[in-house]
Protein backbone atom coordinates (compact mmCIF):
# COMPACT_ATOMS: atom_id res chain seq x y z
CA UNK A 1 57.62 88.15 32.20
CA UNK A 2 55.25 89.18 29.53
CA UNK A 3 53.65 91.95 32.14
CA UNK A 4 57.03 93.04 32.76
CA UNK A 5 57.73 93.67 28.86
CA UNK A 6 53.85 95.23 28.77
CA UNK A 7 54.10 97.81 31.09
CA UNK A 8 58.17 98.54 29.42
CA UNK A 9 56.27 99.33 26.27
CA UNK A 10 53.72 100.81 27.53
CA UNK A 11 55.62 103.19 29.17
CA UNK A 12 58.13 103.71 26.63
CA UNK A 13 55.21 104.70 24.03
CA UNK A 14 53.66 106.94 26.27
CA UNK A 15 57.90 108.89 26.93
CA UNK A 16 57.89 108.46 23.18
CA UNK A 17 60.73 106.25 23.11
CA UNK A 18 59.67 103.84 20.24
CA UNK A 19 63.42 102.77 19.24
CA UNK A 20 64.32 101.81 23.19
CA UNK A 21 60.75 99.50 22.41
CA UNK A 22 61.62 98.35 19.27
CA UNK A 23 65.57 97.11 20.46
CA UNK A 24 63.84 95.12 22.96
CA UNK A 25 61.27 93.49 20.56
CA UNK A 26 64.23 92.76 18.04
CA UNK A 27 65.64 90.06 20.44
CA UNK A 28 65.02 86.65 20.19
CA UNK A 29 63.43 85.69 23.43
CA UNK A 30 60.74 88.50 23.08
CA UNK A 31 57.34 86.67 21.74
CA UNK A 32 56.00 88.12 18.56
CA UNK A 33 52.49 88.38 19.69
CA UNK A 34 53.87 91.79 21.48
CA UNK A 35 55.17 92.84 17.72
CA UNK A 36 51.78 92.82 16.56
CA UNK A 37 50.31 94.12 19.61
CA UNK A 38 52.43 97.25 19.91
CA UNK A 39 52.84 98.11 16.46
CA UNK A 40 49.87 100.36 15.93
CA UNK A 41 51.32 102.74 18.89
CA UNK A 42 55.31 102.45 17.72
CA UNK A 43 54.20 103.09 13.78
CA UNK A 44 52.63 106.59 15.14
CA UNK A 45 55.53 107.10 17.34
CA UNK A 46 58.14 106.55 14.74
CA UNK A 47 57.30 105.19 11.49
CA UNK A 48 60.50 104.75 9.60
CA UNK A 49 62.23 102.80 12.59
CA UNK A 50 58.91 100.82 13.13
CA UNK A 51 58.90 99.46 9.72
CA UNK A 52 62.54 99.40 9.18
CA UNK A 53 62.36 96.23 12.41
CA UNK A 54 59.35 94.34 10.77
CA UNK A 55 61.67 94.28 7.63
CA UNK A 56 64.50 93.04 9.90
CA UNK A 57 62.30 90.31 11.73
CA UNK A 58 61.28 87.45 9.21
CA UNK A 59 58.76 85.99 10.78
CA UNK A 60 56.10 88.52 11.27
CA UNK A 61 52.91 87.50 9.55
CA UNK A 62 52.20 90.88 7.30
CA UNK A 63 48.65 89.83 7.35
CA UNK A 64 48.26 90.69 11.44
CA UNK A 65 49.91 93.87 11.13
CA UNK A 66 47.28 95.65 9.02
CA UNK A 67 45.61 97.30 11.92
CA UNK A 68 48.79 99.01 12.39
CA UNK A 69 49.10 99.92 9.22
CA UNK A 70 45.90 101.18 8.42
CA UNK A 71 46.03 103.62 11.39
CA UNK A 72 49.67 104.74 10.33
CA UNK A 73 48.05 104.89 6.44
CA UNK A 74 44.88 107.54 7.46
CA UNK A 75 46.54 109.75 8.41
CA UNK A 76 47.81 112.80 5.73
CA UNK A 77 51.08 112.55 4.19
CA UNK A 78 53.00 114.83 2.16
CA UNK A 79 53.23 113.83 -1.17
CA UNK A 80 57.35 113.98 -1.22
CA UNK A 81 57.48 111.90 2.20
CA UNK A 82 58.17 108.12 1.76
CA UNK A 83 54.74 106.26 2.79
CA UNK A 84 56.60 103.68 4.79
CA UNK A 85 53.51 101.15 4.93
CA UNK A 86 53.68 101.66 0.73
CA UNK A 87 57.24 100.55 1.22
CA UNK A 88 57.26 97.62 3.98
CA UNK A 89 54.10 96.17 1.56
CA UNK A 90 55.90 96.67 -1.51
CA UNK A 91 58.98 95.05 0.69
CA UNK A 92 56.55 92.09 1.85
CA UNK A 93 55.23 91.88 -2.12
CA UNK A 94 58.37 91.69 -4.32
CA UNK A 95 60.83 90.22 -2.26
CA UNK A 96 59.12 88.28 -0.10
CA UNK A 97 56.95 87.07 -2.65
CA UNK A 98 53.64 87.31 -0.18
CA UNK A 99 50.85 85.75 -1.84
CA UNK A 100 48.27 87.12 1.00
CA UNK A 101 45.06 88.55 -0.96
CA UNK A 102 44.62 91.16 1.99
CA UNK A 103 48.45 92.27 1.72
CA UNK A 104 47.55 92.73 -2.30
CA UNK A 105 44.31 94.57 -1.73
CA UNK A 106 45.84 96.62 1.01
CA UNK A 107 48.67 97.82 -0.89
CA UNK A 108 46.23 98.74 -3.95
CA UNK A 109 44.15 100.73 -2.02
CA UNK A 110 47.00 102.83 -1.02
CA UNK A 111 48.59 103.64 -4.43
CA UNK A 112 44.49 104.39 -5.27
CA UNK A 113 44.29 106.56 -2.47
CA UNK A 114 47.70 108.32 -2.28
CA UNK A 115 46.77 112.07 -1.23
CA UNK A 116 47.92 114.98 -3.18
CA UNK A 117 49.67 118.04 -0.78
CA UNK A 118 48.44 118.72 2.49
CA UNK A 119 49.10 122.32 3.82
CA UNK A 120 52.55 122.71 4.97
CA UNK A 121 54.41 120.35 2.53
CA UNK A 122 55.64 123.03 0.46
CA UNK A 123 56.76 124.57 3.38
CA UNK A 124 58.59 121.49 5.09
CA UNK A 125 60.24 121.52 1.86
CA UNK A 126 61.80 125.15 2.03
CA UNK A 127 62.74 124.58 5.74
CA UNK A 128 64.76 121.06 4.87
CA UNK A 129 62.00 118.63 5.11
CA UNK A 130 60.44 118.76 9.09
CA UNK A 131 56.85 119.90 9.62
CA UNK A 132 55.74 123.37 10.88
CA UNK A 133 52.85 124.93 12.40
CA UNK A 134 50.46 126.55 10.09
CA UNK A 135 51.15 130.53 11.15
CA UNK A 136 55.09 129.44 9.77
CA UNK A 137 53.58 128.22 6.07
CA UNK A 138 51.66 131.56 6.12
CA UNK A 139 55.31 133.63 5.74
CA UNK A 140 56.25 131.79 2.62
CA UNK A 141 55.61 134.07 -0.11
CA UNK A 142 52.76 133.30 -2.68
CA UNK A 143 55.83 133.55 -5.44
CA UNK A 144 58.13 130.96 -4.23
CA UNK A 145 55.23 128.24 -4.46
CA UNK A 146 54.07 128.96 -7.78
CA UNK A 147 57.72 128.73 -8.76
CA UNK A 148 57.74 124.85 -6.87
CA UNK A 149 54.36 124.05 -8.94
CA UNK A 150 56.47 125.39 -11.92
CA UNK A 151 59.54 123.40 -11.57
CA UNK A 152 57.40 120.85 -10.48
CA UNK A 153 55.25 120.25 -13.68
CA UNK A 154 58.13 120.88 -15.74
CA UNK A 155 59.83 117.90 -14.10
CA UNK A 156 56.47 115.34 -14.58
CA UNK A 157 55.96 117.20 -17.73
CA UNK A 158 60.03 115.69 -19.01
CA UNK A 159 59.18 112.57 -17.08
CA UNK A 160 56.28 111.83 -19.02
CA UNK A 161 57.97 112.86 -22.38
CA UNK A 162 56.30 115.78 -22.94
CA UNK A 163 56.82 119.65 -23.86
CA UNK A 164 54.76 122.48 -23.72
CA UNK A 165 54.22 122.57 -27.17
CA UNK A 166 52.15 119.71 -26.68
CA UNK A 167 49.75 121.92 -25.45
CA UNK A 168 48.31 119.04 -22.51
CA UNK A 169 47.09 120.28 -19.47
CA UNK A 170 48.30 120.05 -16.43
CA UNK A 171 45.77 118.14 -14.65
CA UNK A 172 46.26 115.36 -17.05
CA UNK A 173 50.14 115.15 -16.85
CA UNK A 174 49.47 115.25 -12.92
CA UNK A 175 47.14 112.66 -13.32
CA UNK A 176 48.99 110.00 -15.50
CA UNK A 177 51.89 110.53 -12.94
CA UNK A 178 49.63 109.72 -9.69
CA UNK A 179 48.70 106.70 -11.50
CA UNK A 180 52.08 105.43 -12.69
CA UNK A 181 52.72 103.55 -9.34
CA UNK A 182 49.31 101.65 -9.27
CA UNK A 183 49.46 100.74 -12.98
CA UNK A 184 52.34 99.52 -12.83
CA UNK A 185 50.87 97.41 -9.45
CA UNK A 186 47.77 96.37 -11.81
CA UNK A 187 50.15 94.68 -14.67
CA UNK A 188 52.60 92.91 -12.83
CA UNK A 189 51.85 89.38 -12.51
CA UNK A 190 53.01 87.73 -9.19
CA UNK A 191 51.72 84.70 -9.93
CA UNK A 192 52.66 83.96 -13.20
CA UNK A 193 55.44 81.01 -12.37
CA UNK A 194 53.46 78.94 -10.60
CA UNK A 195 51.48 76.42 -12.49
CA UNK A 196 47.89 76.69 -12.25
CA UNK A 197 48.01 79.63 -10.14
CA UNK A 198 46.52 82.92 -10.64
CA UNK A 199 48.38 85.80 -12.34
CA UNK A 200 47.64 88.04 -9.47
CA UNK A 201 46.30 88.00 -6.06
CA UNK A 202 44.71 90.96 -5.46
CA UNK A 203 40.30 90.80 -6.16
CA UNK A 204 39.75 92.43 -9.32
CA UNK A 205 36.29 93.78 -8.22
CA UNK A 206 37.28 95.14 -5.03
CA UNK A 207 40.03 96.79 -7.32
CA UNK A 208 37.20 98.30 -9.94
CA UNK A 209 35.14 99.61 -7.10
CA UNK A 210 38.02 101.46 -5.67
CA UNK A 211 39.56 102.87 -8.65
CA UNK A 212 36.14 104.41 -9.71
CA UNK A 213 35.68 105.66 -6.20
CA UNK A 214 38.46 107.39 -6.58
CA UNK A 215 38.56 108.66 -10.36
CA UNK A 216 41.62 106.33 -11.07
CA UNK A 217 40.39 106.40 -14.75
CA UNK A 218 43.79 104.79 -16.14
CA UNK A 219 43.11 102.31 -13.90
CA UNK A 220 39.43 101.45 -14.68
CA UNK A 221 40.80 101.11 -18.50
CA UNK A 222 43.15 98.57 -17.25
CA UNK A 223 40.83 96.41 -15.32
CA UNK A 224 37.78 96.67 -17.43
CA UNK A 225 40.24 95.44 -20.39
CA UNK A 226 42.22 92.37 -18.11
CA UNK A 227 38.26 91.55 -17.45
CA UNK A 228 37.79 91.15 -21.43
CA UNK A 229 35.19 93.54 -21.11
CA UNK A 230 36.95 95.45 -23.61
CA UNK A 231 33.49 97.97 -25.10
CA UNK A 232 33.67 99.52 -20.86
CA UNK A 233 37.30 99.70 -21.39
CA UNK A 234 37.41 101.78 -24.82
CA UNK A 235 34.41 103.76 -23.67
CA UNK A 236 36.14 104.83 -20.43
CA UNK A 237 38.99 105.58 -22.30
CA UNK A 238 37.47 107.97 -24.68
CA UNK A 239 36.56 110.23 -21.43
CA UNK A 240 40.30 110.23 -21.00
CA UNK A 241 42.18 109.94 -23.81
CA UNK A 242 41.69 108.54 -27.66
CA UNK A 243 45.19 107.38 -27.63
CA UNK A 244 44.60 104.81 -24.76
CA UNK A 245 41.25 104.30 -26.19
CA UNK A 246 43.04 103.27 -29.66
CA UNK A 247 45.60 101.07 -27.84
CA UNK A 248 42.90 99.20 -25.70
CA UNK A 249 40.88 98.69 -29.03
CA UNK A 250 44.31 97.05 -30.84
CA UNK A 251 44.44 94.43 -27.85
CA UNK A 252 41.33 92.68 -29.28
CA UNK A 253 43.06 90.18 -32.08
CA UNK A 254 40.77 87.11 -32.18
CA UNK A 255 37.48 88.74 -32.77
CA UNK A 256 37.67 90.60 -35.63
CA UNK A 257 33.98 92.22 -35.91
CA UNK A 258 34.36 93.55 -32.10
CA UNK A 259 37.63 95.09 -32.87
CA UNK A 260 35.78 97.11 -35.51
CA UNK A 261 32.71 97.70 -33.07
CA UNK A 262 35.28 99.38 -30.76
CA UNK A 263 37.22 101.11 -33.51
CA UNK A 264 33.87 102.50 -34.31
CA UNK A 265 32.84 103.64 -31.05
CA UNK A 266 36.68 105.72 -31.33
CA UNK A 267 35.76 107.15 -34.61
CA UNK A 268 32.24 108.66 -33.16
CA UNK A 269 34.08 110.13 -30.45
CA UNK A 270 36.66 111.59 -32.73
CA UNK A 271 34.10 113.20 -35.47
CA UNK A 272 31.40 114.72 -32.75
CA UNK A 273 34.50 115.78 -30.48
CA UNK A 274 36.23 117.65 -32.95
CA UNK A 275 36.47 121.09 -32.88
CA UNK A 276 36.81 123.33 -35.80
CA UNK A 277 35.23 124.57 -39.25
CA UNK A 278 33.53 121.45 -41.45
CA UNK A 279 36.34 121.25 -43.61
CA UNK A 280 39.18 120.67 -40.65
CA UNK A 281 36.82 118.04 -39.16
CA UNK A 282 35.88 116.07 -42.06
CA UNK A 283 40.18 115.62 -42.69
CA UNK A 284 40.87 114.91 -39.56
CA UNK A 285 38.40 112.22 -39.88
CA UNK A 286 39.79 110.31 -43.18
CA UNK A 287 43.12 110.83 -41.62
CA UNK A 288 41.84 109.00 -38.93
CA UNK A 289 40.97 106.15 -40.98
CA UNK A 290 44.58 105.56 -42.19
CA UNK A 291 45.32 104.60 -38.28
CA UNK A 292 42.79 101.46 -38.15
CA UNK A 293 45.06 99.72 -40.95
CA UNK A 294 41.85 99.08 -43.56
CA UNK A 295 39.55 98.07 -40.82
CA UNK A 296 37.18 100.78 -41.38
CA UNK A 297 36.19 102.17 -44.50
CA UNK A 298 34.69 105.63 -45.41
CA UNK A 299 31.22 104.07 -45.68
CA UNK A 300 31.47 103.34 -41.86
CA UNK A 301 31.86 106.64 -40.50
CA UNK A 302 29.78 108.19 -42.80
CA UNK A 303 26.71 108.12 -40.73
CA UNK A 304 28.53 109.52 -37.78
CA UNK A 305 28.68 113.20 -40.40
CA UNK A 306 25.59 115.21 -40.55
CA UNK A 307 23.07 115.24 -43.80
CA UNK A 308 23.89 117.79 -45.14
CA UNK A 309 27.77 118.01 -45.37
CA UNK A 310 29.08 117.90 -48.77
CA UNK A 311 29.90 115.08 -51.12
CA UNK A 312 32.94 117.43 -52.30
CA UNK A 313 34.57 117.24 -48.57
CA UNK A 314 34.63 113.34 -49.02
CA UNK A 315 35.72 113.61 -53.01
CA UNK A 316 39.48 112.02 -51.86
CA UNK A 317 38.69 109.27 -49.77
CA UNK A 318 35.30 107.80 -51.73
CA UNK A 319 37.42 107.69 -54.82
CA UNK A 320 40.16 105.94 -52.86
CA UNK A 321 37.01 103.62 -51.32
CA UNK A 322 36.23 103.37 -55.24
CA UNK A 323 39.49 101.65 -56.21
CA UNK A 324 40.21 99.77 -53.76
CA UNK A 325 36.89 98.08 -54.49
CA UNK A 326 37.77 98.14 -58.08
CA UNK A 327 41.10 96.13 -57.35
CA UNK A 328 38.26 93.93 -55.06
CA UNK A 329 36.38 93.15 -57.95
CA UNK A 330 39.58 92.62 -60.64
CA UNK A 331 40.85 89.92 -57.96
CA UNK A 332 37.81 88.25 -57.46
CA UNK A 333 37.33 87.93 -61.46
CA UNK A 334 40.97 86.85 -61.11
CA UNK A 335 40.24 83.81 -58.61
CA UNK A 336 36.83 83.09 -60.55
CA UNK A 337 38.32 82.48 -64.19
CA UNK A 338 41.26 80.52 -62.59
CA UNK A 339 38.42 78.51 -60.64
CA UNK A 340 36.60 77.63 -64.54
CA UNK A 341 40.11 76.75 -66.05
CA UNK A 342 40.88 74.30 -62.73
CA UNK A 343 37.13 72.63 -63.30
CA UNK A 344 37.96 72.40 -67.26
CA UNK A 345 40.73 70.34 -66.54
CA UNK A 346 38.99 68.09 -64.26
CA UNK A 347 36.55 67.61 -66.44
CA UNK A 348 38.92 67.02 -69.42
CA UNK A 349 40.74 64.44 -66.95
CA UNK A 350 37.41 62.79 -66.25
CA UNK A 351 36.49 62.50 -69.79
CA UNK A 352 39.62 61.04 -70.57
CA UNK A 353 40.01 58.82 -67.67
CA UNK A 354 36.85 57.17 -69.42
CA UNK A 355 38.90 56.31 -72.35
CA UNK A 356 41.65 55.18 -70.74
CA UNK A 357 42.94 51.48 -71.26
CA UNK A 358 45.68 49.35 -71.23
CA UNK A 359 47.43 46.45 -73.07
CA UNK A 360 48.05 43.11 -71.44
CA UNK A 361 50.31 40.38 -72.48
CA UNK A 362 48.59 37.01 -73.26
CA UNK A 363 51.16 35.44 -70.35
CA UNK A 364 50.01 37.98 -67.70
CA UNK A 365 49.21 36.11 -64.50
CA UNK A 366 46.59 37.04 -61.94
CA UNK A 367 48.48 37.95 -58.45
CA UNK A 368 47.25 35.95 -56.09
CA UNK A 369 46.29 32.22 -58.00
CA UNK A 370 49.09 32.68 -60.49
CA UNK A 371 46.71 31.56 -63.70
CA UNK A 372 46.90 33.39 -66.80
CA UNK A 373 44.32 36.29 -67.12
CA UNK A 374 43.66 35.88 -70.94
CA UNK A 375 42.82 32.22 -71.01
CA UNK A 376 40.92 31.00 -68.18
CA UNK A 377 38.22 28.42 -70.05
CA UNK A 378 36.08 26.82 -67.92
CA UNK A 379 37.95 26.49 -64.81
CA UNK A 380 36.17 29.98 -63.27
CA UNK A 381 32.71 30.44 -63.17
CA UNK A 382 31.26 33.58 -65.04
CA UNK A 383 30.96 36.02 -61.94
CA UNK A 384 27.24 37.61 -61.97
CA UNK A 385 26.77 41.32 -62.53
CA UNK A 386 30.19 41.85 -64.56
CA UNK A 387 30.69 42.20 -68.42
CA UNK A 388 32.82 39.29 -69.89
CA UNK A 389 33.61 38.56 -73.40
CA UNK A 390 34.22 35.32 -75.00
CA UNK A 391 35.69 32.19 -72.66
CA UNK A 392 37.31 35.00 -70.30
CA UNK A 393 36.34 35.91 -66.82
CA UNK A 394 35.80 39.32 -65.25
CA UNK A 395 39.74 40.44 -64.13
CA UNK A 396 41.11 44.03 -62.94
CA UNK A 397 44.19 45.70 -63.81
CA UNK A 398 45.74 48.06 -61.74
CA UNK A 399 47.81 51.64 -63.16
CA UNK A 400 50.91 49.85 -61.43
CA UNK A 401 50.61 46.69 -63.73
CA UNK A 402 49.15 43.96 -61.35
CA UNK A 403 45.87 42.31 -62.93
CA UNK A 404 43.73 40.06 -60.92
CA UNK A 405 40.56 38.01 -61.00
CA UNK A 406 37.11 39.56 -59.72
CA UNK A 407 36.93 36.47 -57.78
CA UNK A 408 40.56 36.54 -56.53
CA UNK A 409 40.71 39.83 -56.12
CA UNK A 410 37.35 39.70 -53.98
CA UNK A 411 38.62 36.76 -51.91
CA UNK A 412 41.76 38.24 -51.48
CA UNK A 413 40.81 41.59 -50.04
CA UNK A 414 37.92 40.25 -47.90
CA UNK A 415 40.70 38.01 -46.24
CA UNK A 416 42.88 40.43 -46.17
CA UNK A 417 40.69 43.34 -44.86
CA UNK A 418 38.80 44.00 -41.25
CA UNK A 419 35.56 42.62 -40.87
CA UNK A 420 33.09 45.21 -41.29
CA UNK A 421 34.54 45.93 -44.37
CA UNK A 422 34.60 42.01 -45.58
CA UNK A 423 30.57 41.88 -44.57
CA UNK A 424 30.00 44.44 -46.74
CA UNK A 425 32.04 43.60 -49.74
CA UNK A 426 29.91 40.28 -48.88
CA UNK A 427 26.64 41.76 -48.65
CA UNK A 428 27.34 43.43 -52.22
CA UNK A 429 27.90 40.29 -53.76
CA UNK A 430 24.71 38.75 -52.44
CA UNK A 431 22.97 41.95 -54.07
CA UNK A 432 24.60 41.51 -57.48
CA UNK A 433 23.57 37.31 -57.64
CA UNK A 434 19.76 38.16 -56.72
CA UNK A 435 19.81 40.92 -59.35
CA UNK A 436 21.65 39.16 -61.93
CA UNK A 437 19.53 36.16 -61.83
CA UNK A 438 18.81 36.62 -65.79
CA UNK A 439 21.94 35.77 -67.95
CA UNK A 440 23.19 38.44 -70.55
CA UNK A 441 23.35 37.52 -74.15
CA UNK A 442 26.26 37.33 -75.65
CA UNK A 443 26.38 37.78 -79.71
CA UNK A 444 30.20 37.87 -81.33
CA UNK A 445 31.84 39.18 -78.06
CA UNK A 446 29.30 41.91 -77.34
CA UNK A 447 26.64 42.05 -75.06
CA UNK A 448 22.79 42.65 -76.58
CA UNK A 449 20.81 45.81 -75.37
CA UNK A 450 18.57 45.84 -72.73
CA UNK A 451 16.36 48.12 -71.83
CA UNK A 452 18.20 51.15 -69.26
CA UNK A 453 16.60 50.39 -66.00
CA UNK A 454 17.37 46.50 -65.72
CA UNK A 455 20.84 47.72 -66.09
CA UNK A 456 21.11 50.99 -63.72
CA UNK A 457 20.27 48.78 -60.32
CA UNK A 458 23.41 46.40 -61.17
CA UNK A 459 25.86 48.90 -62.18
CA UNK A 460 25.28 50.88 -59.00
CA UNK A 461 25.73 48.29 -56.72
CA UNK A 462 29.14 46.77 -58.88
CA UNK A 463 30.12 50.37 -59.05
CA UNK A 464 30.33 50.34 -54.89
CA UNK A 465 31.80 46.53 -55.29
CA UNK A 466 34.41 48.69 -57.57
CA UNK A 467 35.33 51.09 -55.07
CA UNK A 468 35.17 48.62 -51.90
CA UNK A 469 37.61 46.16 -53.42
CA UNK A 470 39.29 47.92 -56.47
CA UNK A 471 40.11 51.25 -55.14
CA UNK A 472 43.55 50.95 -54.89
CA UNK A 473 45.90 47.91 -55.76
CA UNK A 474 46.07 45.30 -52.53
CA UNK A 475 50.08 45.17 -53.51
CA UNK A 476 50.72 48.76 -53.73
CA UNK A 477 47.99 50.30 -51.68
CA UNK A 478 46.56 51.25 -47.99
CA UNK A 479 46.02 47.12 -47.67
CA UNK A 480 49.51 46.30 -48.48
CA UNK A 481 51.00 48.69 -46.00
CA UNK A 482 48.84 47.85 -43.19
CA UNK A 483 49.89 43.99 -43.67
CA UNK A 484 53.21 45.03 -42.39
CA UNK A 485 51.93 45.13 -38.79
CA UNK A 486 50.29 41.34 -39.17
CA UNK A 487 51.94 38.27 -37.77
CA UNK A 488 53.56 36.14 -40.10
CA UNK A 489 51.75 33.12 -38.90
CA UNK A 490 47.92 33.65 -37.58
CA UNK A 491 46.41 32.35 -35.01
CA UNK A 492 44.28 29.86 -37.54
CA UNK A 493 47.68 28.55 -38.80
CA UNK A 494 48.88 27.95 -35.39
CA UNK A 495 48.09 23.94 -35.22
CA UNK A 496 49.85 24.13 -38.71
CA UNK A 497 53.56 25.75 -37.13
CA UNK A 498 53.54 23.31 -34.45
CA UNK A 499 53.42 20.41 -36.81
CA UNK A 500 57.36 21.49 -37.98
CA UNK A 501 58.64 22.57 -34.58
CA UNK A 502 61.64 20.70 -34.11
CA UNK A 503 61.87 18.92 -30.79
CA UNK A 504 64.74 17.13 -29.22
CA UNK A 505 64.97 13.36 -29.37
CA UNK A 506 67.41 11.26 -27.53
CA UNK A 507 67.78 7.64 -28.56
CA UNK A 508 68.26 5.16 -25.76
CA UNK A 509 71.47 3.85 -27.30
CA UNK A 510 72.93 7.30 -27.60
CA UNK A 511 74.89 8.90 -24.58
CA UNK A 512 75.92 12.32 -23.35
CA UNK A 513 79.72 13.21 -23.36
CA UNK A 514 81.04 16.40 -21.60
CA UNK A 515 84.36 17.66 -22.41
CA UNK A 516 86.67 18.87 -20.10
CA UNK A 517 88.18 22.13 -20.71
């Protein structure tokens, strides 16, 4: 059967009958290994009716039809005809959503290498589209095609938003048109929905080399910058045009000294570029400097200027440098006087923090044994390293209004607290009874002097035993708040709870009665 079909295509392709081949392929009991293996012969034969079956027939694998379409795509086409590989790749690409890298890299090789006019185009378009020989184009008069190339750059010319009075050339507007179709190829991002994936699938190298092999400059711009290699990109866009050169330069947001490397590298292309007297140049220059928002100043670009242009030429924008530094300067003063007031007051606070006290009642209670602060006598023993005057003992008292005893307040926060933390609070308290082996004097409810360093050793260490146990109040603070999360009964205390669980007892004597409902 299949070397019945063979020689039918076979000799259909060589009669140039490529849509009696392609009916037959089309049905359902045909294998598709003849699809691919005809399809470099039927594309020749008939190229529009070739590609408008593989668009018909969904389960050709794109990827084994490139020979065919690389054949079909070297040979020259007029620049008006529809490339139908372009369009059955572009078919395979969008709506089919083919994620084959080959079917991506083909496909960008042919917008970088569609061909500009081949002799007879303009011709096949005065005769209503169909090719003819050479000695035909030969009669068409030289004035009717400069009147196409006319029409025909006025028409790119409107499509690219531009006049005349522009004054661009041609070959540029030409350009930027040739290129629309692969840019717009280079930014789309197949790939973007899919999580993980890659935002496109074509080989960003392969597309590089290709695009400078064939002078796709837009292009280049465009990969150089999606590569982060944003200094090629500006550069290459300087031998094109500043305004994409500008633009690529803006992209950079998160790196603030290259952005001005590159803005730099614009403005030296700008000042030796320019064309004109002195004067002209050294304007267009400063107004130059109004487009980078502040980012360059006139100090930048001066070195790009030669020695010995004049000061007068740069009077406007140094004395507009000048101010600007000036306001600089007022706000830094500004920020540095508010700085001195803001440490005044801290100091102030400090120095009056010093002085601060409080007044206790002679009832107050310590919060956690419930004993009056004011009148202990001799049931607490004189805790080393603090002051104490008279009969009382060391105590703290909190902004909030809760007073303690050192002791208690010790115990109660080492309990309370993790263990690192108790070991050291601990550990301080062993330092403070070695050092304060010596007992103070005491003389009417002050303490004697003594000489500064036998003191300075104690009060740093009770200083830290201050700010481990007494930097906030344990019923107010950080230590009261993370209680909340603690069992009410811990596992210590557990022996204790089961002592007053209630279990059920039944006396002999006593019976059961059910009720009947």
């Amino acid at each position: 059967m299949n070397s019945n079909l063979s020689f039918f295509f076979h000799a259909n392709t060589q009669q140039g009958e490529a849509k009696k081949a392609l009916q037959v392929l089309q049905k359902p009991n045909v294998a598709t290994e003849l699809q691919y293996k005809f399809a470099p012969d039927l594309i020749m034969l008939d190229a529009y009716e070739t590609v408008e079956s593989w668009m018909t027939t969904k389960s050709l694998n794109p990827r084994k039809l490139i020979p065919a379409m690389m054949r079909y795509s070297s040979e020259p086409h007029a620049k008006n005809e529809t490339h139908e590989v372009i369009k059955y790749l572009e078919y395979c690409v969008h709506r089919l959503q083919n994620e084959d890298p080959g079917v991506h890299n083909l496909l960008l090789s042919l917008y970088a290498k569609k061909s500009y006019l081949v002799p007879g185009t303009w011709a096949a378009v005065l005769v209503g589209g169909s090719k003819v020989p050479d000695v035909v184009v030969q009669l068409v008069k030289n004035s009717h095609v400069q009147k196409m190339h006319v029409a025909e750059m006025r028409m790119l010319r409107w499509m690219c938003g531009h006049t005349r009075s522009d004054k661009i050339r041609n070959e540029v507007i030409r350009e930027k048109e040739d290129e629309s179709a692969l840019l717009r190829f280079l930014e789309c991002k197949f790939g973007k929905g899919q999580p993980g994936g890659p935002e496109f699938f074509y080989d960003p190298k392969y597309a590089l080399r290709l695009c400078l092999k064939e002078k796709r400059m837009r292009a280049c711009v465009h990969i150089y910058s999606m590569m982060s290699m944003h200094e090629e990109a500006v550069a290459l866009a300087l031998q094109v045009d500043p305004e994409l050169a500008m633009a690529e330069a803006d992209k950079v947001e998160d790196d603030e000294d290259l952005r001005k490397k590159l803005w730099l590298m614009i403005a030296k292309h700008v000042i030796e570029q320019e064309k004109g007297t002195k004067r002209e140049n050294i304007r267009k220059a400063i107004a130059f400097l109004k487009e980078t928002d502040g980012l360059l100043k006139i100090e930048d670009i001066l070195p790009f200027f030669p020695d010995f242009a004049l000061i007068d030429d740069f009077k406007e924008a140094i004395c507009s440098s000048l101010e600007d530094y000036n306001e600089q300067i007022e706000k830094l003063k500004q920020e540095m006087n508010d700085a001195t007031r803001g440490a005044d007051n801290i100091r102030n606070d400090i120095s009056a923090l010093a002085q601060r006290y409080t007044v206790i009642d002679r009832d107050e209670e310590c919060g956690v044994c419930r004993r009056k602060i004011l009148n202990v006598g001799g049931d607490y023993r004189m805790t080393t390293g603090y002051m104490a005057v008279g009969p009382m003992a060391p105590f703290y008292v909190f902004p909030c209004g809760h007073a303690f005893h050192a002791q208690c307040l010790i115990a109660h926060v080492t309990r309370c607290t993790n263990q690192a933390q108790a070991e050291y609070i601990l550990d301080l308290q062993k330092q403070l009874t070695l050092l304060g082996a010596e007992p103070k004097n005491v003389s009417n409810g002050g303490l004697s002097e003594e000489p500064l360093a036998s003191v300075t050793p104690m009060h740093k260490i009770r200083s830290q035993l201050d700010d481990a146990v007494a930097s906030d109040c344990p019923f107010c603070g950080d230590l009261m708040i993370r209680e909340i999360s603690l069992p009410f009964i811990l596992p210590e205390e557990a022996e204790e709870s089961e002592s007053w669980e209630i279990k059920p007892h039944n006396h002999p004597s006593q019976r059961s009665l059910s009720l009947a409902v």
